[in-house]
N, C-alpha and C. Protein backbone atom coordinates (compact mmCIF):
# COMPACT_ATOMS: atom_id res chain seq x y z
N UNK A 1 39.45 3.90 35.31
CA UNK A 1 40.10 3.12 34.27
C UNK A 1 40.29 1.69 34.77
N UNK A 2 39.68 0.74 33.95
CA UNK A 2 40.30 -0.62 34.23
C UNK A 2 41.46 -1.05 34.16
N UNK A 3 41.89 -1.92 35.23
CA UNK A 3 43.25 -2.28 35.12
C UNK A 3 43.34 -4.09 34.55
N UNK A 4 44.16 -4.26 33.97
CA UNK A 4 44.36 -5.43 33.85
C UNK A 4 46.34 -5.92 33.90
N UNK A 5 46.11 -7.07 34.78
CA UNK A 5 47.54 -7.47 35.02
C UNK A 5 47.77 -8.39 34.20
N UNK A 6 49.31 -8.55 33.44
CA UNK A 6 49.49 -9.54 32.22
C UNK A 6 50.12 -10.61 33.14
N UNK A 7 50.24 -11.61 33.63
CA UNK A 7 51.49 -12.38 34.26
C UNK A 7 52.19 -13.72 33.48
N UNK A 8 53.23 -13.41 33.31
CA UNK A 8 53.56 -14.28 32.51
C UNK A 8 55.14 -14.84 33.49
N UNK A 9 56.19 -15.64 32.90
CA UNK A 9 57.17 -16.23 33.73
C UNK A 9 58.30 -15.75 32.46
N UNK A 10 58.80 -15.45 32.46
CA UNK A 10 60.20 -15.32 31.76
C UNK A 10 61.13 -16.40 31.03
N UNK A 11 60.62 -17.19 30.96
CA UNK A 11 61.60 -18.43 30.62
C UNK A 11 61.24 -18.71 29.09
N UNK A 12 62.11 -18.25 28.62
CA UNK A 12 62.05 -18.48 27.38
C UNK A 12 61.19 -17.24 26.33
N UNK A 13 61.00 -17.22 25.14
CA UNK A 13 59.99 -15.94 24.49
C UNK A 13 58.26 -16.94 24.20
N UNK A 14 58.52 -17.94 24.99
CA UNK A 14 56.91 -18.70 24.85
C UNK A 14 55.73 -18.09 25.40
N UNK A 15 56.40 -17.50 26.39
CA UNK A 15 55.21 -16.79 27.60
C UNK A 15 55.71 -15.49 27.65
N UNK A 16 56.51 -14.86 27.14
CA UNK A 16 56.80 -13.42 27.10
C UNK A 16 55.92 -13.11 26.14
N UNK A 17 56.61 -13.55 25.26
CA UNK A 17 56.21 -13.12 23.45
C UNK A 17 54.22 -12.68 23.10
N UNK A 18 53.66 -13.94 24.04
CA UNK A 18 52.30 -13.50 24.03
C UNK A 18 51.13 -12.76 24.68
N UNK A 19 52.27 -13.06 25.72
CA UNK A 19 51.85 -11.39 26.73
C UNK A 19 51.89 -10.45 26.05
N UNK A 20 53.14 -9.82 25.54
CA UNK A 20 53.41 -8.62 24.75
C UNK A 20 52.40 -8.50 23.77
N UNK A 21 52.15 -9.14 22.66
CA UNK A 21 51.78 -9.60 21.89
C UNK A 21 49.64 -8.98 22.56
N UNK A 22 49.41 -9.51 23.57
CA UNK A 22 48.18 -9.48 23.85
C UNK A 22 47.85 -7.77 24.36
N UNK A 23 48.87 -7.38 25.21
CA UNK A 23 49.27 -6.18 25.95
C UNK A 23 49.08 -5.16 24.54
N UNK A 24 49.76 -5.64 23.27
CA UNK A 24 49.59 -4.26 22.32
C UNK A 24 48.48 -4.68 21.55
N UNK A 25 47.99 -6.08 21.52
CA UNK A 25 46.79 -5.82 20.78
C UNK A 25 45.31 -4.65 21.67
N UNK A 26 45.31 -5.20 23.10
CA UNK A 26 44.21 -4.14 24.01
C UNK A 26 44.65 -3.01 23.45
N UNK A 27 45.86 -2.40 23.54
CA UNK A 27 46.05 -1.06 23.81
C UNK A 27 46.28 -0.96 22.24
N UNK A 28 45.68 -1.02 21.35
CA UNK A 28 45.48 -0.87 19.95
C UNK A 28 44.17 -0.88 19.68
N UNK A 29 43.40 -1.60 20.14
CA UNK A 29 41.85 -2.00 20.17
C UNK A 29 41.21 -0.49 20.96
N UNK A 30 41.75 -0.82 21.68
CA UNK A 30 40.63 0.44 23.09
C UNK A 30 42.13 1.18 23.40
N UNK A 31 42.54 2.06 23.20
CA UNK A 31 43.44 2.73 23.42
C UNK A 31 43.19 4.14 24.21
N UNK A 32 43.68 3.79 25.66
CA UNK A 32 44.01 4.77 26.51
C UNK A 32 42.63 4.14 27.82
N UNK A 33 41.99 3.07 27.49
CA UNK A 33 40.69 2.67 27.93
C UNK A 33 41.55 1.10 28.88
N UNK A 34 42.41 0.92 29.40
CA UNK A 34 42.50 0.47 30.16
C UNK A 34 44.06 0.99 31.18
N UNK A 35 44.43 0.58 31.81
CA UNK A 35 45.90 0.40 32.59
C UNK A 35 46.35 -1.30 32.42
N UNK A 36 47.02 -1.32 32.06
CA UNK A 36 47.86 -2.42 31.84
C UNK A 36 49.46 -2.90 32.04
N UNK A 37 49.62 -3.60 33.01
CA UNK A 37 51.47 -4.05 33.64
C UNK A 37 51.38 -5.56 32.61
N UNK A 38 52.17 -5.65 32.26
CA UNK A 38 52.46 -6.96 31.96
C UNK A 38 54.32 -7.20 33.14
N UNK A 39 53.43 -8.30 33.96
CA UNK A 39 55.18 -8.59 35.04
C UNK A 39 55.40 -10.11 34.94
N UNK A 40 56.70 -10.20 35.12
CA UNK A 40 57.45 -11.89 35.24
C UNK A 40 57.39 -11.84 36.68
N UNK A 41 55.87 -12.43 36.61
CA UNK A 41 55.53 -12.59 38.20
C UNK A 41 56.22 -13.60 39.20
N UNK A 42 56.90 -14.26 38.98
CA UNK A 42 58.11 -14.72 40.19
C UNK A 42 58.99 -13.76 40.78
N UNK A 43 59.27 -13.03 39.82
CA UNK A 43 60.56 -12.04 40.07
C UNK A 43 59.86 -10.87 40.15
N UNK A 44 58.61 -10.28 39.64
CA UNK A 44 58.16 -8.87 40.04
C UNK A 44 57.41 -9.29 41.88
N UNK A 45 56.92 -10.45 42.50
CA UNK A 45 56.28 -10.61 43.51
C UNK A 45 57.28 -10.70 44.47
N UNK A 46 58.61 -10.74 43.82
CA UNK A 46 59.27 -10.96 45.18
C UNK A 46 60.00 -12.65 45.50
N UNK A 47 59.01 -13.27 44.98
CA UNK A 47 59.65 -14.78 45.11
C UNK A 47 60.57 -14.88 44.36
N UNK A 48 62.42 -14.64 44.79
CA UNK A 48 63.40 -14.95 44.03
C UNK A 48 63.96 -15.76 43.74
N UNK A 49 63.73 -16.50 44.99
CA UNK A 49 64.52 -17.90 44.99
C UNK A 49 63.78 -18.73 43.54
N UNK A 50 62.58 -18.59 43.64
CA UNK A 50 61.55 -19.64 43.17
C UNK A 50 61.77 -18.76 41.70
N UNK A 51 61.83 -17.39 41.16
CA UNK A 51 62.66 -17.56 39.78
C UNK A 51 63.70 -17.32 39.51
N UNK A 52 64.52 -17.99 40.51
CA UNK A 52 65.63 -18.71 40.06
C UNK A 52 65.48 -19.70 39.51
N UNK A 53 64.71 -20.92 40.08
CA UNK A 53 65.03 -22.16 40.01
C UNK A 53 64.13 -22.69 38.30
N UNK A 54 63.10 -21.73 38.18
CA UNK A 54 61.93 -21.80 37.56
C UNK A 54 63.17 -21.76 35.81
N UNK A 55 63.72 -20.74 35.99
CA UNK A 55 64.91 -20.30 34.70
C UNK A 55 65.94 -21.08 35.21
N UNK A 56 66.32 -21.78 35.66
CA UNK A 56 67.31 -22.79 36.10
C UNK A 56 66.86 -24.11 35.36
N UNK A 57 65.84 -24.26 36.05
CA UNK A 57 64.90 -25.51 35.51
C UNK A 57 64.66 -25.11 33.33
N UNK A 58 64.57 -24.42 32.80
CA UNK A 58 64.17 -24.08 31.76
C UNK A 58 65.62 -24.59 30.84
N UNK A 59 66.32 -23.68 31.70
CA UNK A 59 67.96 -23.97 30.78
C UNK A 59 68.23 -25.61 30.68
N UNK A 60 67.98 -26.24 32.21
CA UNK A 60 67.80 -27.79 31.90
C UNK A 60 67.52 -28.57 30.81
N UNK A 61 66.01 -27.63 31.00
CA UNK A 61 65.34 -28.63 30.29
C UNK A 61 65.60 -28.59 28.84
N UNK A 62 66.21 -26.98 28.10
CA UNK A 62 66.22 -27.06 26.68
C UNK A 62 67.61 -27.67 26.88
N UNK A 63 68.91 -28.09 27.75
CA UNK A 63 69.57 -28.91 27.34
C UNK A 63 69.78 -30.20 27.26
N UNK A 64 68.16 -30.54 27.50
CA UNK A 64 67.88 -32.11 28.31
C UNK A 64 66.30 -32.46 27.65
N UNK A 65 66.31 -32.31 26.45
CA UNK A 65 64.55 -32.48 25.86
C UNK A 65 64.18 -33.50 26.10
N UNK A 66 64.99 -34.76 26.12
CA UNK A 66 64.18 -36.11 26.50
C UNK A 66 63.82 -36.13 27.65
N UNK A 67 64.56 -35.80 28.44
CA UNK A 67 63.91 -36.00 29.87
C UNK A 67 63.25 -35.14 30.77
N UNK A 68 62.98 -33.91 29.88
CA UNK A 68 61.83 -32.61 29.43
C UNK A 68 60.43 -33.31 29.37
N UNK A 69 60.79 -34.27 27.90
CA UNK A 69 59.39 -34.57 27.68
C UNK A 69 59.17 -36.17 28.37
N UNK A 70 59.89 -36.75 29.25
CA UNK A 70 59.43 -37.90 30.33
C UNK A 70 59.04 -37.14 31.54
N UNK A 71 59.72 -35.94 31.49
CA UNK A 71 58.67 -35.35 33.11
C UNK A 71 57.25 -34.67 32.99
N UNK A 72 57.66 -34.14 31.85
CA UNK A 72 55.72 -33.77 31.18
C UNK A 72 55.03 -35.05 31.23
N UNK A 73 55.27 -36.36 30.63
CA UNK A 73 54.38 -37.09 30.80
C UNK A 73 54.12 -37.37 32.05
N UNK A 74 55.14 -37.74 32.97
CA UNK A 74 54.73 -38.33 33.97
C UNK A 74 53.66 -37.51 35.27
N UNK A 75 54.12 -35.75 34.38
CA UNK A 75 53.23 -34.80 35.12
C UNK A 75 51.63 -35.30 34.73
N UNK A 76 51.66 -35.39 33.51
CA UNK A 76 50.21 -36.12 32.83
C UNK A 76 49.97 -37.02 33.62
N UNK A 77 50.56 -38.06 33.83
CA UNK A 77 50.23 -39.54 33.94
C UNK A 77 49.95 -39.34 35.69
N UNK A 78 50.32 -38.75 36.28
CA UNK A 78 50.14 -38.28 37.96
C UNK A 78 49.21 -37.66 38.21
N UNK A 79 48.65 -37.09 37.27
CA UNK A 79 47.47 -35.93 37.01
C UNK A 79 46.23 -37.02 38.25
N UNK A 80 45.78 -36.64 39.42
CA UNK A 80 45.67 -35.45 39.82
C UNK A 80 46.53 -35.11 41.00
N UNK A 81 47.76 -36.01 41.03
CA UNK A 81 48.59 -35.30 42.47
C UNK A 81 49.49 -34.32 41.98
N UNK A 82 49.37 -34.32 40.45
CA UNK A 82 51.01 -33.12 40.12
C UNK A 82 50.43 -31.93 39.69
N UNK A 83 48.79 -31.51 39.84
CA UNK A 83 48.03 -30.40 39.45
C UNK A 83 49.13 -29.16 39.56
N UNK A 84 48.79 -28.31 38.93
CA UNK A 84 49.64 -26.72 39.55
C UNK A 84 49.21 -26.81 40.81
N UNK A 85 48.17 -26.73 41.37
CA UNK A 85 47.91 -26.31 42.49
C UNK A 85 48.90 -26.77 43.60
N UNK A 86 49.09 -28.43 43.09
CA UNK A 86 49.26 -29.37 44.63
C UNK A 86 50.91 -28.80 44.24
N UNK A 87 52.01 -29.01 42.89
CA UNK A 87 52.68 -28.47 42.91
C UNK A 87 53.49 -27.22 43.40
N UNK A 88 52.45 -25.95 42.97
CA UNK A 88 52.90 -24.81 43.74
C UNK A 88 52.64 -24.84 45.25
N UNK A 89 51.69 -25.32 46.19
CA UNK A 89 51.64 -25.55 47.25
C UNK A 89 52.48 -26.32 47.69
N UNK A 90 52.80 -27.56 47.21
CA UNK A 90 54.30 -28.41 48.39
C UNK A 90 55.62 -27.68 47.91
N UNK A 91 56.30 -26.96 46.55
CA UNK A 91 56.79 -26.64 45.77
C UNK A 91 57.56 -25.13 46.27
N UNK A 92 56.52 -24.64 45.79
CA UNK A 92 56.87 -23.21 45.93
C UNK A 92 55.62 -21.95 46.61
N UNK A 93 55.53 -22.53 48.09
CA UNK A 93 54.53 -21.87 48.35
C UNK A 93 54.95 -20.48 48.85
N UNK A 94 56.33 -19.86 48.61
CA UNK A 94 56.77 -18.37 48.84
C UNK A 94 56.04 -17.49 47.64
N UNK A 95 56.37 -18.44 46.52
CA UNK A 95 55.73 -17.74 45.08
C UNK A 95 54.33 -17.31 45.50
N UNK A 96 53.21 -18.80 45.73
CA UNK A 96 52.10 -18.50 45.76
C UNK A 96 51.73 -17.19 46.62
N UNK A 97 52.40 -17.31 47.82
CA UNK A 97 51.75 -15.95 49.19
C UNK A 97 51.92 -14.69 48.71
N UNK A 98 53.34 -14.77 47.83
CA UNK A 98 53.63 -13.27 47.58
C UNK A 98 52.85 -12.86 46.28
N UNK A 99 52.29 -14.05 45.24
CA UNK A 99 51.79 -13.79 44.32
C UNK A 99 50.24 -13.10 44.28
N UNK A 100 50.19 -13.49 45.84
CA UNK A 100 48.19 -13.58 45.40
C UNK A 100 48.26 -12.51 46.21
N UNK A 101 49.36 -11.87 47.37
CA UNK A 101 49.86 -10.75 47.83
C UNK A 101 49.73 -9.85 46.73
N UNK A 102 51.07 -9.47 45.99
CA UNK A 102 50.62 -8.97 44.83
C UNK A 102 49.32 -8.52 44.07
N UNK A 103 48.84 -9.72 43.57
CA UNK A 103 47.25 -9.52 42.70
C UNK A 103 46.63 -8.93 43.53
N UNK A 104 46.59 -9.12 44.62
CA UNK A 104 45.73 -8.28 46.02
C UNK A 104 45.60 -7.16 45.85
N UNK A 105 47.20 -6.56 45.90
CA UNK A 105 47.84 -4.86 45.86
C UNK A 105 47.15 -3.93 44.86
N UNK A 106 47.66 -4.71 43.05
CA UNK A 106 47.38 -4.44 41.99
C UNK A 106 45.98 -4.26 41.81
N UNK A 107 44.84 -5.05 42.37
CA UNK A 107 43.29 -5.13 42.45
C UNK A 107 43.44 -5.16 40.89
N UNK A 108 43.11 -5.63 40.11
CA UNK A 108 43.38 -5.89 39.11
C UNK A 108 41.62 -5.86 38.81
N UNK A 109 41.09 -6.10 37.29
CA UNK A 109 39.63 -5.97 36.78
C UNK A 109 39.75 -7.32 36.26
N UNK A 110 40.97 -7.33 35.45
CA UNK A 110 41.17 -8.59 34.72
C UNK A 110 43.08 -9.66 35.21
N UNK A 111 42.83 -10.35 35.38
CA UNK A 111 44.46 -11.10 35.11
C UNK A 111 44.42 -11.97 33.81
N UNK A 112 45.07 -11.41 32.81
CA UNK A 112 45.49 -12.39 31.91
C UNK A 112 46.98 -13.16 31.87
N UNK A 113 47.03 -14.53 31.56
CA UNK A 113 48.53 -15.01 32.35
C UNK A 113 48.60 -15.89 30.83
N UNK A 114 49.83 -16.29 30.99
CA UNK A 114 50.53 -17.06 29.28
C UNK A 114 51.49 -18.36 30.21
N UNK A 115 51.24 -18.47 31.59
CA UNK A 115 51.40 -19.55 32.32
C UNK A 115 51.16 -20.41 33.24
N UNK A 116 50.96 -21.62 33.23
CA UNK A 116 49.77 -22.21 34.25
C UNK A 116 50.05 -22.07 35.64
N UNK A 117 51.27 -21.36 35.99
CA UNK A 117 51.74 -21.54 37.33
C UNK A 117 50.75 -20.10 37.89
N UNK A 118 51.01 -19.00 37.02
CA UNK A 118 50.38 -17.99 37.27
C UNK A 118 49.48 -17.59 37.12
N UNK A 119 48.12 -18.40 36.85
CA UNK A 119 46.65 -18.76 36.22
C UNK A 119 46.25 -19.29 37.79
N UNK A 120 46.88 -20.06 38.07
CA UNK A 120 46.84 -20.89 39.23
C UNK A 120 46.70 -19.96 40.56
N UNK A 121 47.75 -19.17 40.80
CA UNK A 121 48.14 -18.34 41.42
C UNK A 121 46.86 -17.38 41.89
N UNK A 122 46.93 -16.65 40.40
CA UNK A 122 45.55 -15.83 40.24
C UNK A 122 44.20 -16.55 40.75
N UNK A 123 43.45 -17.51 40.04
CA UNK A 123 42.53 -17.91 40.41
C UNK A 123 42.45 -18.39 42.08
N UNK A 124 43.65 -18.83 42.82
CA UNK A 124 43.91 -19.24 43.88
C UNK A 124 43.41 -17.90 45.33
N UNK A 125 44.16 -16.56 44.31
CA UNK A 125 43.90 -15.25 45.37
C UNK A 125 42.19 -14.94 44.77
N UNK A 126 41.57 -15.32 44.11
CA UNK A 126 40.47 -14.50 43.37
C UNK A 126 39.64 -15.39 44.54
N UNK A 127 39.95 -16.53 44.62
CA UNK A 127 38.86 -17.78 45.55
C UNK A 127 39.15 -17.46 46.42
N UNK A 128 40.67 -17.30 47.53
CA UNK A 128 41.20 -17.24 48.74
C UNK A 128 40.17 -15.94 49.30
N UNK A 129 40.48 -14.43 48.53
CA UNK A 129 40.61 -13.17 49.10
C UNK A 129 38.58 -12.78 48.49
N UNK A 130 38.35 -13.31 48.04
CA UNK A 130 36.85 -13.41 47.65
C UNK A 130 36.99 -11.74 46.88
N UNK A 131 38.04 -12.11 45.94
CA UNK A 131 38.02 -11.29 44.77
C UNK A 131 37.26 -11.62 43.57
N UNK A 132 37.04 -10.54 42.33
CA UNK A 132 35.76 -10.82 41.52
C UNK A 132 36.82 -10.51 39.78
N UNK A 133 37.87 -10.32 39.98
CA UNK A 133 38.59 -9.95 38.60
C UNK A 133 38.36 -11.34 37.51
N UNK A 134 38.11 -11.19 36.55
CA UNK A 134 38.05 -12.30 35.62
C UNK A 134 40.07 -13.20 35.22
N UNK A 135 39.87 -14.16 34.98
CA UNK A 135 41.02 -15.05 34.54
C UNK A 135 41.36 -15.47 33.24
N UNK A 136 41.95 -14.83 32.37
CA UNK A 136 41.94 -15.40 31.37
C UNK A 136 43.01 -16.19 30.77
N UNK A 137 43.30 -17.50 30.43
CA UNK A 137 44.58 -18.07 30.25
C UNK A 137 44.87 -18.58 28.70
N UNK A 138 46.10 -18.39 28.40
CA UNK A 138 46.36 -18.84 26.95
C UNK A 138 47.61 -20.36 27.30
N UNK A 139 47.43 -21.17 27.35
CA UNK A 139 48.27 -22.23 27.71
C UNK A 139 49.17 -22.58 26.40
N UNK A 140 50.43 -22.23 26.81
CA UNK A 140 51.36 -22.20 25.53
C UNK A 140 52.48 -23.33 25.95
N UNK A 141 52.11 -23.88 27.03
CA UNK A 141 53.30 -25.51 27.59
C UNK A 141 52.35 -26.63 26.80
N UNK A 142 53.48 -27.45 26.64
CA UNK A 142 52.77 -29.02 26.32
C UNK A 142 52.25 -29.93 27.18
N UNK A 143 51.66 -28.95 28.73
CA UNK A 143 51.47 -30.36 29.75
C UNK A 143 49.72 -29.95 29.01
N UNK A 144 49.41 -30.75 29.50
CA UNK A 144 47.32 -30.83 28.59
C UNK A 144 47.12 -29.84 29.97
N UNK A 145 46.07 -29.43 29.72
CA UNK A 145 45.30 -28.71 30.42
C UNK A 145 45.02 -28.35 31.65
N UNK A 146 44.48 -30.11 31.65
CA UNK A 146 44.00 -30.32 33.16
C UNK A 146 44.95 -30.39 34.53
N UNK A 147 46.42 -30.14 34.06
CA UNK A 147 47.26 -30.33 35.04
C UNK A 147 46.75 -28.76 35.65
N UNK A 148 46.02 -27.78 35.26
CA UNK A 148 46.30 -26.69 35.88
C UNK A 148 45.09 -26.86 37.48
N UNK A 149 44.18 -27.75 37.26
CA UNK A 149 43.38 -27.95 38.31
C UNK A 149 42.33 -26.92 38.97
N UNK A 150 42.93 -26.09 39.95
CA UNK A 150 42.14 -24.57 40.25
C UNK A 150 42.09 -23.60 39.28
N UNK A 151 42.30 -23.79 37.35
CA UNK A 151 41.63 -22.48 37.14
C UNK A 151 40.42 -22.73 36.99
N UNK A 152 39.13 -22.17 37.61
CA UNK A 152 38.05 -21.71 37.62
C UNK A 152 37.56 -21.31 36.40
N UNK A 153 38.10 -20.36 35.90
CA UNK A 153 37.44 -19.43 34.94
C UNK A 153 39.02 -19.12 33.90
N UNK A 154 38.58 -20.11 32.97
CA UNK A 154 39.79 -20.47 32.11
C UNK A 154 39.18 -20.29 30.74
N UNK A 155 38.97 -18.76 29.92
CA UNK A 155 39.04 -19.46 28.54
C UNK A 155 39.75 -18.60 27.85
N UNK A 156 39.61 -19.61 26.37
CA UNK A 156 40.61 -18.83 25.65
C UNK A 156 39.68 -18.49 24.51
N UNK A 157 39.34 -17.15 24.42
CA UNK A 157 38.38 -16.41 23.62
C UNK A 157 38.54 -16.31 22.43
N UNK A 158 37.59 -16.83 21.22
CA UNK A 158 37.67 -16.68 20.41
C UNK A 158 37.60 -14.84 19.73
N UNK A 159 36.77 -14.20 20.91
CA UNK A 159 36.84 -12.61 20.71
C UNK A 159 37.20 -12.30 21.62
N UNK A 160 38.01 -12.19 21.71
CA UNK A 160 38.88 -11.47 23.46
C UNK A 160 37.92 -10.18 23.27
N UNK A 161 37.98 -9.23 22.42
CA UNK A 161 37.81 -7.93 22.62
C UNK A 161 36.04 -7.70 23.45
N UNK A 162 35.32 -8.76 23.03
CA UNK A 162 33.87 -9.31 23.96
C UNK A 162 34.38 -8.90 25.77
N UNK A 163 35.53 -9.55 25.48
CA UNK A 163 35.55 -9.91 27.02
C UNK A 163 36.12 -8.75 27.81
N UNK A 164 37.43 -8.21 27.22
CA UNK A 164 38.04 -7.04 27.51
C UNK A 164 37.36 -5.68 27.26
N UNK A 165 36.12 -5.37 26.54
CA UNK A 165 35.85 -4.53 26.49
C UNK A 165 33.86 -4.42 26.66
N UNK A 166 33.92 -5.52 27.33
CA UNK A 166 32.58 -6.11 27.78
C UNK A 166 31.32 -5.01 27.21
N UNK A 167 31.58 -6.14 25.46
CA UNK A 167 30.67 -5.81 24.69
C UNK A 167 29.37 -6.54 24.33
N UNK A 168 29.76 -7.80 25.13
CA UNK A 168 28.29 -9.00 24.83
C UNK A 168 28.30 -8.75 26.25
N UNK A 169 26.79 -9.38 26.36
CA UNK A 169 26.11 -9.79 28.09
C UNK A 169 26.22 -10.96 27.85
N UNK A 170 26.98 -11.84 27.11
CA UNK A 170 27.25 -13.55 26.87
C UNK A 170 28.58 -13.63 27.65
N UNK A 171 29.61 -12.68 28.46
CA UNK A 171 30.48 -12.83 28.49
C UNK A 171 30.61 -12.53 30.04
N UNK A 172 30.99 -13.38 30.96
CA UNK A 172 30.90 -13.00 32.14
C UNK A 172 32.02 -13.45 32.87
């Protein structure tokens, strides 16, 4: 049975909501035809401190939107020293070790993530550990794209079910 890991961050129902959301569409589509965790990978890997601060930082920011949306830009406007990558590496590199630790454990077929920290993460152990699981990301923040830097293998499928149930040879 294929496994696929959901990772999403907890902060807020932005990145919950579409995990879930993706988690019952598979298991509605192909039902009983994969294994599937969906985890709030800061806090299921072990890195506590780091979701603490991550839901610390969130409560901030929805009580602080202006200066929410001056640190998004300036994340833009820094683009390429404020990538996820260079971020989670000077940042929070307990998250990253225990994360790609984790994905390691899980051996996962697929990681689908609903956040760039954990797209990052993933693609980071898939390159590090010369793993072969596919990445699939749905980017539901307002920073653009390119802040995520190392995802590799980033799309957002117009037929997921192609990809998850690898029905085209267009889909790799």
């Amino acid at each position: 049975m294929k496994k696929i890991l959901i990772l999403m961050i907890e902060v807020g129902s932005g990145h919950k909501i579409p995990a879930l959301a993706v988690k019952d569409a598979i298991e509605e589509i192909a039902t009983h035809r994969f294994r599937i965790k969906v985890v709030d990978f800061a806090k299921e890997s072990g890195a506590n401190k780091v979701d603490h601060f991550l839901k610390s930082s969130w409560d901030l920011a929805l009580a602080h939107p202006v200066m929410t949306l001056a640190i998004n830009r300036a994340i833009d406007v820094f683009y390429p020293i404020t990538t996820s990558r260079n971020l989670l590496s000077s940042l929070f590199r307990d998250f990253v070790l225990k994360g790609m630790n984790y994905i390691r454990q899980f051996n996962p077929d697929i990681v689908y993530s609903t956040h760039f920290f954990c797209s990052t993460i993933a693609a980071t152990a898939r390159k590090r550990h010369h793993l072969s699981f596919k990445v699939v990301t749905t980017m539901t923040d307002p920073l653009l794209v390119i802040t995520c830097g190392l995802i590799i293998t980033s799309i957002v499928s117009w037929q997921p079910t192609q990809l998850l149930l690898n029905t085209s040879s267009e889909v790799e």
